[in-house]
Protein backbone atom coordinates (compact mmCIF):
# COMPACT_ATOMS: atom_id res chain seq x y z
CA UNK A 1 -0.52 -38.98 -9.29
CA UNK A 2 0.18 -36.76 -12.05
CA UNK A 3 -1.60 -37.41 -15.59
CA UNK A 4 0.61 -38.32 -18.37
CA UNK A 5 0.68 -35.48 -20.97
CA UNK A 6 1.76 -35.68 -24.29
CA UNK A 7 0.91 -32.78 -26.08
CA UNK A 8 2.05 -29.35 -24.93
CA UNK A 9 -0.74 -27.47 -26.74
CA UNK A 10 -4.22 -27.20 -26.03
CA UNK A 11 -6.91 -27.81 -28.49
CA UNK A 12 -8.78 -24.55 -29.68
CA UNK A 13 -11.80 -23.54 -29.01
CA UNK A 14 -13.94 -20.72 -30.25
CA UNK A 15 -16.98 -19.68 -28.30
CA UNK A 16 -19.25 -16.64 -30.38
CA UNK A 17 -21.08 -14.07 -27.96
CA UNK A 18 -24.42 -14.50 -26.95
CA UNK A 19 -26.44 -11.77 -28.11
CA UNK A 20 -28.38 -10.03 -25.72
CA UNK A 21 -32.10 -10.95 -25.80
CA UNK A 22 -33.18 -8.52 -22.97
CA UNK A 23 -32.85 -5.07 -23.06
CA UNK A 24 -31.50 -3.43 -19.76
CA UNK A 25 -34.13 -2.12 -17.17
CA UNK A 26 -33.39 1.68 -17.15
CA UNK A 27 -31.30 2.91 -13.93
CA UNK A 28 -34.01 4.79 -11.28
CA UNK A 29 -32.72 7.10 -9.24
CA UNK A 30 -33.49 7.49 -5.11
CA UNK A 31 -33.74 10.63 -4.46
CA UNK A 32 -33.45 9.86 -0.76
CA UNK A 33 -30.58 8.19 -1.49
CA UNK A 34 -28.63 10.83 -2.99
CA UNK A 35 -30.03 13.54 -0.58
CA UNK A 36 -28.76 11.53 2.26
CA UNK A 37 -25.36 11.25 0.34
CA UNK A 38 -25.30 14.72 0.18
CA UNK A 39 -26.31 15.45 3.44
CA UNK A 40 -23.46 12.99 4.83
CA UNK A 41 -20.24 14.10 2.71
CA UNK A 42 -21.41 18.09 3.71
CA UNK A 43 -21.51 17.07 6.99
CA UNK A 44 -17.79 14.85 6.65
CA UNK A 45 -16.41 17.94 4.91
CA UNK A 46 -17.55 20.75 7.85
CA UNK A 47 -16.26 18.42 10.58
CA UNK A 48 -13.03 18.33 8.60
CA UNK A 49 -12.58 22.24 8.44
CA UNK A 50 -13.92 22.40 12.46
CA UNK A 51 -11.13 19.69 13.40
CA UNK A 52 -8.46 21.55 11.64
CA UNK A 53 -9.17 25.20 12.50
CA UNK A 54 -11.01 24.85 15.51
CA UNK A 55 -10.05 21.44 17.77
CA UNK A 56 -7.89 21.90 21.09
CA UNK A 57 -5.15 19.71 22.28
CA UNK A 58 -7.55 17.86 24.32
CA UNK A 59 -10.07 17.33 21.17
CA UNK A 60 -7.03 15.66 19.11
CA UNK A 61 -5.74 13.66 22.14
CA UNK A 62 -9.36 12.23 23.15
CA UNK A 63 -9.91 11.38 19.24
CA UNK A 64 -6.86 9.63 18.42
CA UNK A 65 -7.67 7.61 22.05
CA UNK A 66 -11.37 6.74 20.50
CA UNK A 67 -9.51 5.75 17.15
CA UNK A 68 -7.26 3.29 19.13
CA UNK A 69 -9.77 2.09 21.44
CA UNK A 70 -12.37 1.42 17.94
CA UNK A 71 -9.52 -0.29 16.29
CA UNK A 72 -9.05 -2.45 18.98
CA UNK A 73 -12.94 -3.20 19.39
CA UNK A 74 -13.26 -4.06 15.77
CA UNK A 75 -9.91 -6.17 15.82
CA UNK A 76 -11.19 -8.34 19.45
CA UNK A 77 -14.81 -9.14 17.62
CA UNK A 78 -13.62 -10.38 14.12
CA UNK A 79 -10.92 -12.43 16.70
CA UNK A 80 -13.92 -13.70 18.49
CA UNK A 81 -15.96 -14.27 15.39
CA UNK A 82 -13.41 -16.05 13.26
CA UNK A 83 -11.74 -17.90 15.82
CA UNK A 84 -14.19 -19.18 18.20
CA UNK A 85 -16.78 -21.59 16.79
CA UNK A 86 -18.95 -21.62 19.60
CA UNK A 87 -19.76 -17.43 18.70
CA UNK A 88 -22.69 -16.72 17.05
CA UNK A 89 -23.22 -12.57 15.82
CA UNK A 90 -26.10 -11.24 16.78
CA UNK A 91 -27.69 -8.59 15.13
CA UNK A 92 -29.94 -7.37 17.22
């Protein structure tokens, strides 16, 4: 059951900011971590220029068939995983 209002306003209420009582820890940077990054978007952007100067018929055919075939991998274990309560992920 619905409550019985009577007024159509709220009451107000003011709420000051907090101040800050610790100061922020500074921001360390991973130098592995960035390296890697690196490493990975070079490597992204050189298989990018291969596929588009360099792939065959057969290379484009094959990769759009391991697209589809991933898509429909991923899409069959969320299925399995959200649907089934008996499932358990493993991650090993």
């Amino acid at each position: 059951m619905a409550p019985n209002v009577v007024s159509t306003t709220l009451p107000e209420e003011h709420h000051e900011p907090q101040p800050d009582t610790k100061p922020l820890d500074p921001v360390q940077i991973v130098w592995r971590n960035v390296l890697l990054f690196i490493a990975l978007h070079s490597a992204a952007l050189y298989g990018i220029y291969m596929i588009l100067l360099n792939a065959t018929l057969t290379s484009w055919l094959y990769g759009i068939f391991l697209c589809y075939l991933t898509g429909l991998g991923v899409t069959a274990g969320a299925h399995r995983l959200w649907t089934h309560k008996s499932y358990k992920a493993n991650y090993r």
